[in-house]
Protein backbone atom coordinates (compact mmCIF):
# COMPACT_ATOMS: atom_id res chain seq x y z
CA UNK A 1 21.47 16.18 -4.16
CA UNK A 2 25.31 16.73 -4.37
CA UNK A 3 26.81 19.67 -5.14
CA UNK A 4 30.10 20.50 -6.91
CA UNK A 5 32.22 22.41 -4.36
CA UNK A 6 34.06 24.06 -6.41
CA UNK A 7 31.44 25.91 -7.85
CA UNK A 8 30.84 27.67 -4.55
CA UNK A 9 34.26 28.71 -4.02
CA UNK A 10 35.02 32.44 -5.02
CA UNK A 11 36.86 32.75 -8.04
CA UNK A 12 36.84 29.38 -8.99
CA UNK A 13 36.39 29.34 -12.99
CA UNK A 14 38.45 32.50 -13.33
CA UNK A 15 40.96 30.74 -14.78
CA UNK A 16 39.18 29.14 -17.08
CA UNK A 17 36.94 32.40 -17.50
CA UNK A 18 40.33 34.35 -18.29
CA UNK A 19 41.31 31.83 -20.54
CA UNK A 20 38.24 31.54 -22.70
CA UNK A 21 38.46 35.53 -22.85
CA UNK A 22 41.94 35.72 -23.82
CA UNK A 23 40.82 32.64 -26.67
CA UNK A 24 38.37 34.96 -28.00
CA UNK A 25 40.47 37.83 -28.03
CA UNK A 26 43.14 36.04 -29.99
CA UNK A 27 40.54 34.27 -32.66
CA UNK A 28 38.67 37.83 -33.23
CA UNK A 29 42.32 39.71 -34.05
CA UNK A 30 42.99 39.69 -37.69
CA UNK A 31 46.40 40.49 -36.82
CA UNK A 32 46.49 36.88 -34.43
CA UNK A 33 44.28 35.12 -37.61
CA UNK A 34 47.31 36.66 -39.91
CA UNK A 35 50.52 35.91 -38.21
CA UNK A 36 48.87 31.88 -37.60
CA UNK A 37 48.18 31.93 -40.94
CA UNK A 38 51.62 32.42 -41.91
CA UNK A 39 53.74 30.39 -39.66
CA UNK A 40 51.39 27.52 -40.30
CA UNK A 41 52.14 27.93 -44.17
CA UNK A 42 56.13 28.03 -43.05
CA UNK A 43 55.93 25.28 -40.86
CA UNK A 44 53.83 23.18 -42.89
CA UNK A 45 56.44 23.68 -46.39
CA UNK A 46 59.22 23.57 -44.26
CA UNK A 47 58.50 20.18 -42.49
CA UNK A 48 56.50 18.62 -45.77
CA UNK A 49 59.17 20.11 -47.95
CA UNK A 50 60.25 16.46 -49.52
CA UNK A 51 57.09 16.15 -50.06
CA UNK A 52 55.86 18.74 -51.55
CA UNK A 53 59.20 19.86 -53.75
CA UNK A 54 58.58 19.17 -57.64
CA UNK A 55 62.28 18.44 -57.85
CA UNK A 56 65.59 17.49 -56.37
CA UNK A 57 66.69 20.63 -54.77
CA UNK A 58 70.83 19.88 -55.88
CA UNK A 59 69.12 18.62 -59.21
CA UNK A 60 71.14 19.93 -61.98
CA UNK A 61 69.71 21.30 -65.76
CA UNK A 62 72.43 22.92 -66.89
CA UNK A 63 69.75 23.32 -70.74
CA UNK A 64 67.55 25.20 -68.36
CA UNK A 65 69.48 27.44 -66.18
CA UNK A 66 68.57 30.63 -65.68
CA UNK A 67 64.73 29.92 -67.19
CA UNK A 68 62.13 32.35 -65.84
CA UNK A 69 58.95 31.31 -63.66
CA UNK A 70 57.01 28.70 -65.93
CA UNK A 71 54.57 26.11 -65.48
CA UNK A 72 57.68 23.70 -65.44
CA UNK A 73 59.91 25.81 -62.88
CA UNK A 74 57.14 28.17 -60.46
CA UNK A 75 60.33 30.41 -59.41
CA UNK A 76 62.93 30.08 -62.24
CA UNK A 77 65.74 27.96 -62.40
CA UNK A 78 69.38 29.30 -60.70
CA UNK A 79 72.63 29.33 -62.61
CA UNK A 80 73.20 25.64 -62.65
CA UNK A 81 69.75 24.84 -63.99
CA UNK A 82 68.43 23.70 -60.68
CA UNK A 83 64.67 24.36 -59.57
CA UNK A 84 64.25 27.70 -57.08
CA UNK A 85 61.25 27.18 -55.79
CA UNK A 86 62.21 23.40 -54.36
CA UNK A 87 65.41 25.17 -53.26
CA UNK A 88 63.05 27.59 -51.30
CA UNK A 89 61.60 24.81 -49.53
CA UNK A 90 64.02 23.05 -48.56
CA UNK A 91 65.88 26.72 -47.52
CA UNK A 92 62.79 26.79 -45.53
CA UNK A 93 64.06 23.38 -43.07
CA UNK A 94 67.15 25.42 -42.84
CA UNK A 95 65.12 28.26 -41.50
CA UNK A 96 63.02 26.25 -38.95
CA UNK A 97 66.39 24.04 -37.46
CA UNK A 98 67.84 27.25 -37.00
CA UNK A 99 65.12 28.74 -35.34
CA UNK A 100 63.21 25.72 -33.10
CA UNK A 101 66.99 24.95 -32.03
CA UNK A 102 68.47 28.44 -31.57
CA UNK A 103 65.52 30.05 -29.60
CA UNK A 104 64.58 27.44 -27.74
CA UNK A 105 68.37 27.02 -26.19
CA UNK A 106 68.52 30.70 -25.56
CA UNK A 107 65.47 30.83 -24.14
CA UNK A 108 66.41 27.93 -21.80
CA UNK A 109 69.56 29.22 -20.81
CA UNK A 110 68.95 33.32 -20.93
CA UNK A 111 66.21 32.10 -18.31
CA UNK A 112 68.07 30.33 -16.12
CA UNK A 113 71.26 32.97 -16.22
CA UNK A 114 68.11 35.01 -15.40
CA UNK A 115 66.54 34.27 -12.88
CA UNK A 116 70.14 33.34 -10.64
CA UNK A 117 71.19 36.89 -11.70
CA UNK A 118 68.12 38.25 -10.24
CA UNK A 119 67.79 36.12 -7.18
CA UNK A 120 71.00 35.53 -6.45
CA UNK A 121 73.58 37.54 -4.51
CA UNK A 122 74.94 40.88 -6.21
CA UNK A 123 78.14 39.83 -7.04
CA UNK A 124 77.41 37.36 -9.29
CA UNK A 125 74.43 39.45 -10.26
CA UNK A 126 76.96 41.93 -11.02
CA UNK A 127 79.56 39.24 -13.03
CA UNK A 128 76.97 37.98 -14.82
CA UNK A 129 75.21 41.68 -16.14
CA UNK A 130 78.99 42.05 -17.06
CA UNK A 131 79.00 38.71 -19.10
CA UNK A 132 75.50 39.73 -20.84
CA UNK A 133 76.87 43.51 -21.36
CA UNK A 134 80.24 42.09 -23.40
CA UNK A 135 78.34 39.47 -25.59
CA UNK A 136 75.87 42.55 -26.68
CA UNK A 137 78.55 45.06 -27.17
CA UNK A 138 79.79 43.07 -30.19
CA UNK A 139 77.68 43.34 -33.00
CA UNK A 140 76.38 39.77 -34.69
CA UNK A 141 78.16 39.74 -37.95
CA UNK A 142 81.80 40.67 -36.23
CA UNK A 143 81.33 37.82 -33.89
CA UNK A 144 80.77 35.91 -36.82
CA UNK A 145 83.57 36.87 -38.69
CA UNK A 146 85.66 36.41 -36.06
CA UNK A 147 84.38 33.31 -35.32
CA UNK A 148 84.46 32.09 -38.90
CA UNK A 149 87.85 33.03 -39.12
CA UNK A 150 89.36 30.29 -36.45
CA UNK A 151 86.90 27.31 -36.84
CA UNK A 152 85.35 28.12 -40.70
CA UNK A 153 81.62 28.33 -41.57
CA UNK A 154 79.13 26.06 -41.13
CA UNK A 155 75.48 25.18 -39.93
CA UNK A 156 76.69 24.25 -36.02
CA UNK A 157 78.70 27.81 -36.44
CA UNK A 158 75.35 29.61 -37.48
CA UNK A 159 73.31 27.64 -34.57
CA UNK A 160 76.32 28.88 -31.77
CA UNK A 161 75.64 32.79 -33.06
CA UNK A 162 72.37 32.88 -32.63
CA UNK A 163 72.28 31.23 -29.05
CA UNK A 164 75.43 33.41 -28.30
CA UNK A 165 73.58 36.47 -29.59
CA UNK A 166 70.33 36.19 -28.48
CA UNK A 167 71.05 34.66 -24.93
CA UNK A 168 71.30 38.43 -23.51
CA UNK A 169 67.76 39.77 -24.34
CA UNK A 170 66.28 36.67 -22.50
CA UNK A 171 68.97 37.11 -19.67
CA UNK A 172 68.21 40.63 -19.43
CA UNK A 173 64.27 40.41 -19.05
CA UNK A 174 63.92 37.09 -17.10
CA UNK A 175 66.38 39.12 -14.40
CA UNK A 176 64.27 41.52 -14.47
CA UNK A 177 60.89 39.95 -13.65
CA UNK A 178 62.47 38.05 -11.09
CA UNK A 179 64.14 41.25 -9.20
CA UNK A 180 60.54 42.56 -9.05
CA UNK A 181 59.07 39.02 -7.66
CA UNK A 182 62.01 38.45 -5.23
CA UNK A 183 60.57 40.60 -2.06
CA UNK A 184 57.09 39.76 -2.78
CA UNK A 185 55.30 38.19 0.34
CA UNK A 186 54.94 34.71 -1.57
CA UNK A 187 58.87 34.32 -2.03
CA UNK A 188 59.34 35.75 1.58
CA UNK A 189 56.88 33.52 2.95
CA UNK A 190 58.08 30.59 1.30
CA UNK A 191 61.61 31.47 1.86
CA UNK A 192 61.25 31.79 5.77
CA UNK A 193 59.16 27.98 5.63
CA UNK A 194 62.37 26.87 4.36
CA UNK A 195 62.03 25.91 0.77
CA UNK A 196 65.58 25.89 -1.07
CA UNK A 197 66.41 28.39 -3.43
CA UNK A 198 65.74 25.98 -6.91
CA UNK A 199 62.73 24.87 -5.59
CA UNK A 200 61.28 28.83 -4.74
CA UNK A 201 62.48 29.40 -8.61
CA UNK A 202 61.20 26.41 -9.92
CA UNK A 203 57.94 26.34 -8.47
CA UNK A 204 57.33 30.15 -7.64
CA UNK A 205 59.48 32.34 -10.01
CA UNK A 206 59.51 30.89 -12.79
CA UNK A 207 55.89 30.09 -13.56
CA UNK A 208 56.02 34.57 -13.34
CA UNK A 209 58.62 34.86 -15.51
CA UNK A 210 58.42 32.34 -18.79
CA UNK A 211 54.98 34.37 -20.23
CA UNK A 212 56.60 37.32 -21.31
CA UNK A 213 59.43 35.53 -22.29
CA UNK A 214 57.27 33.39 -24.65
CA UNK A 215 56.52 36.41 -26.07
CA UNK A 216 59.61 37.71 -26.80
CA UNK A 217 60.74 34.32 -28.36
CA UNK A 218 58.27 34.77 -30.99
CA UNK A 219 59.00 38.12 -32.16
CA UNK A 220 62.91 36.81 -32.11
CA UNK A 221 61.99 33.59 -34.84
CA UNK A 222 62.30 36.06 -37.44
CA UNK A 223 65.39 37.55 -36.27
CA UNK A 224 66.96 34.33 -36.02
CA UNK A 225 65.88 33.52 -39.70
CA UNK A 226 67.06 36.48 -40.63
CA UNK A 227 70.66 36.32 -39.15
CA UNK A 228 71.17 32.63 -40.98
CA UNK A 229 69.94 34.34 -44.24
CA UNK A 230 72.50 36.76 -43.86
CA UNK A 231 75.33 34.90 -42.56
CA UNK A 232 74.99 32.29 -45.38
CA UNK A 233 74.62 35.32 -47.88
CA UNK A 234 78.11 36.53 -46.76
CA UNK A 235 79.38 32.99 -47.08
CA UNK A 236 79.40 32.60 -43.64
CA UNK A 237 76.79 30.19 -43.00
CA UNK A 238 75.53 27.26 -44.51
CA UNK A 239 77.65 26.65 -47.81
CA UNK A 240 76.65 25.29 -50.91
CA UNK A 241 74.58 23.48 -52.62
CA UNK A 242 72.91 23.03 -49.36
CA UNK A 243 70.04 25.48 -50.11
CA UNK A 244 69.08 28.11 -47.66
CA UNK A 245 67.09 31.56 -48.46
CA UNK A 246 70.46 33.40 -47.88
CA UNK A 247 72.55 31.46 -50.36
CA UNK A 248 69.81 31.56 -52.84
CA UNK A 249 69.86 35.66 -52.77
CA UNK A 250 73.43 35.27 -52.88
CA UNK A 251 73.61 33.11 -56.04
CA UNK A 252 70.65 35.24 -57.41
CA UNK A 253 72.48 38.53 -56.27
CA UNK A 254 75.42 37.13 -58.67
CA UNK A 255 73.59 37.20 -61.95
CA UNK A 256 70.79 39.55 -60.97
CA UNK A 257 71.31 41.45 -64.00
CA UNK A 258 70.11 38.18 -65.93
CA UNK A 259 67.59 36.75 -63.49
CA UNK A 260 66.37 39.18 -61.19
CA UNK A 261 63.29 36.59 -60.28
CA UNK A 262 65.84 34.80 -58.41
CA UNK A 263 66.08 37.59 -55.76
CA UNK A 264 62.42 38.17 -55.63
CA UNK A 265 61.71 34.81 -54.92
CA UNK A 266 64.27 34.18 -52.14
CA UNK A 267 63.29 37.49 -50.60
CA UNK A 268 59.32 36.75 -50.38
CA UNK A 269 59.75 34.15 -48.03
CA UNK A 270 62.42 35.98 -45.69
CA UNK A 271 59.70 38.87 -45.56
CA UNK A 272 56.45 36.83 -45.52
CA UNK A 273 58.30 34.60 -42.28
CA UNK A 274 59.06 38.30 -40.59
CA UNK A 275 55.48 39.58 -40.89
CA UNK A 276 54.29 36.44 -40.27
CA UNK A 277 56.03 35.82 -36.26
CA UNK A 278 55.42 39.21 -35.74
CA UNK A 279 52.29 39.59 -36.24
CA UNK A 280 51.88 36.85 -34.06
CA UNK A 281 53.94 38.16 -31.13
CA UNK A 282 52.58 41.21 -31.06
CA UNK A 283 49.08 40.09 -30.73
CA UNK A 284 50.31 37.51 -28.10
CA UNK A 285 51.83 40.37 -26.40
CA UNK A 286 49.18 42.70 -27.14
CA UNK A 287 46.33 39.67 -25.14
CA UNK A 288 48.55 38.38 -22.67
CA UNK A 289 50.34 41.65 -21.67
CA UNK A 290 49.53 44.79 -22.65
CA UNK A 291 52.17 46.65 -20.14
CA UNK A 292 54.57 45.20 -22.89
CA UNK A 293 53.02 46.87 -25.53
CA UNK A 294 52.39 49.99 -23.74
CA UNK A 295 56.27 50.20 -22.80
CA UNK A 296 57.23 49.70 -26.26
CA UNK A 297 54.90 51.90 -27.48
């Protein structure tokens, strides 16, 4: 009768044994079964948006404008008569772009910038802590405005912030986690075998130092969607009629006296989307390290 080898072997289904615990730990957390919740909901209205609008977002009804929440118009109607709540979805696609494109390029690149800080030599550790230190010493919206002021605002403008911005905290950690992995028998051993410094990285460091960062990119989401909804509420972002959740509060901000719905409504989303990813990272962070949450705490 043969015999699965594997199953003999020490430590064999640990993995998987690890894995199934860490699946139950995630499906019994009402925070985890929250935060899902959530960014399903924004994912799902924000990619089915077209579908699921009642009206042409850039629709005008100039007889309607201004109109409370009614059967007709869920969220209202805006100055020009055109339907909030379709405006909210389609804000939403804004949202998502912005935050699919912008964290996932920072992550990518603060990782890389990382991990050669960290295992490279300490000058251009040094140059490049240097290069991290100046883009964080300048707060987001006076890079923008400084920005804005030599090329003008737009969507590209709002997706080059956010990477700019948020490259740093990525930087920062993955150099970090690598420092602590860099004299650790595995990358000596490997090291004096020969292997060539991308392939140690590659192969050995980074598979060590993407989890956390994971993490971290899913508690940033929300303050990615936030920075677009505030750029484009100062007029520097995305610029009308395009709709996005920060020119909606902007237009609603102009006539709140009259139609103070319009506010509420572009605000529930911005908060619901916050809770929502952090909720989520926290209970990621929370299941798949704790030493995070402990530091924080």
């Amino acid at each position: 009768m043969l015999s699965d080898p594997s199953a003999s072997q020490p430590g064999a289904g640990r993995p998987r044994q690890r894995s199934n615990v860490r699946l139950g730990q995630f499906l019994g957390s009402p925070k985890a079964m929250l935060g899902l919740t959530v960014v399903i909901l924004f994912i799902s209205s924000a990619v089915f948006a077209p579908v699921l609008a009642p009206y042409d977002p850039n629709a005008l009804d100039i007889p309607s404008r201004l109109s409370g929440p009614t059967w007709a118009h869920w969220a209202g109607t805006d100055q020009l008569g055109r339907d909030t709540f379709s405006r909210l979805l389609f804000g939403g696609r804004v949202a998502l772009k912005i935050a699919v494109i912008g964290v996932s390029v920072a992550l990518s690149t603060g990782l890389i910038l990382g991990m050669i800080a960290g295992y490279g030599p300490k000058w251009l550790d040094n140059l490049l802590l240097l290069a991290f230190d100046t883009v964080l010493a300048f707060p987001t919206i006076v890079l923008a405005l400084a920005t804005v002021a030599l090329v003008g605002p737009s969507l590209e403008l709002v997706l080059i912030i956010v990477i700019v911005s948020t490259v740093p905290g990525y930087a920062r950690m993955a150099r970090t986690a690598t420092l602590a992995l860099k004299n650790d028998e595995f990358i000596l051993a490997e090291r004096s075998l020969g292997a060539s410094t991308p392939r140690i990285l590659a192969h050995h460091v980074l598979p060590n130092v993407v989890g956390p960062l994971l993490i971290l990119a899913a508690m940033d989401v929300p303050v990615v969607v936030t920075i677009e909804a505030g750029l484009s509420f100062l007029g520097l972002g995305v610029l009308p009629p395009t709709a996005s959740w920060g020119t909606i509060l902007n237009e609603g901000y102009l006539v709140i006296n009259d139609a103070p719905f319009m506010v509420v409504a572009a605000g529930i989303p911005l908060v619901l989307t916050t809770l929502g990813f952090t909720f989520l990272g926290e209970a990621l962070r929370d299941i798949f390290d704790p030493r995070m949450g402990r530091g924080r705490a």
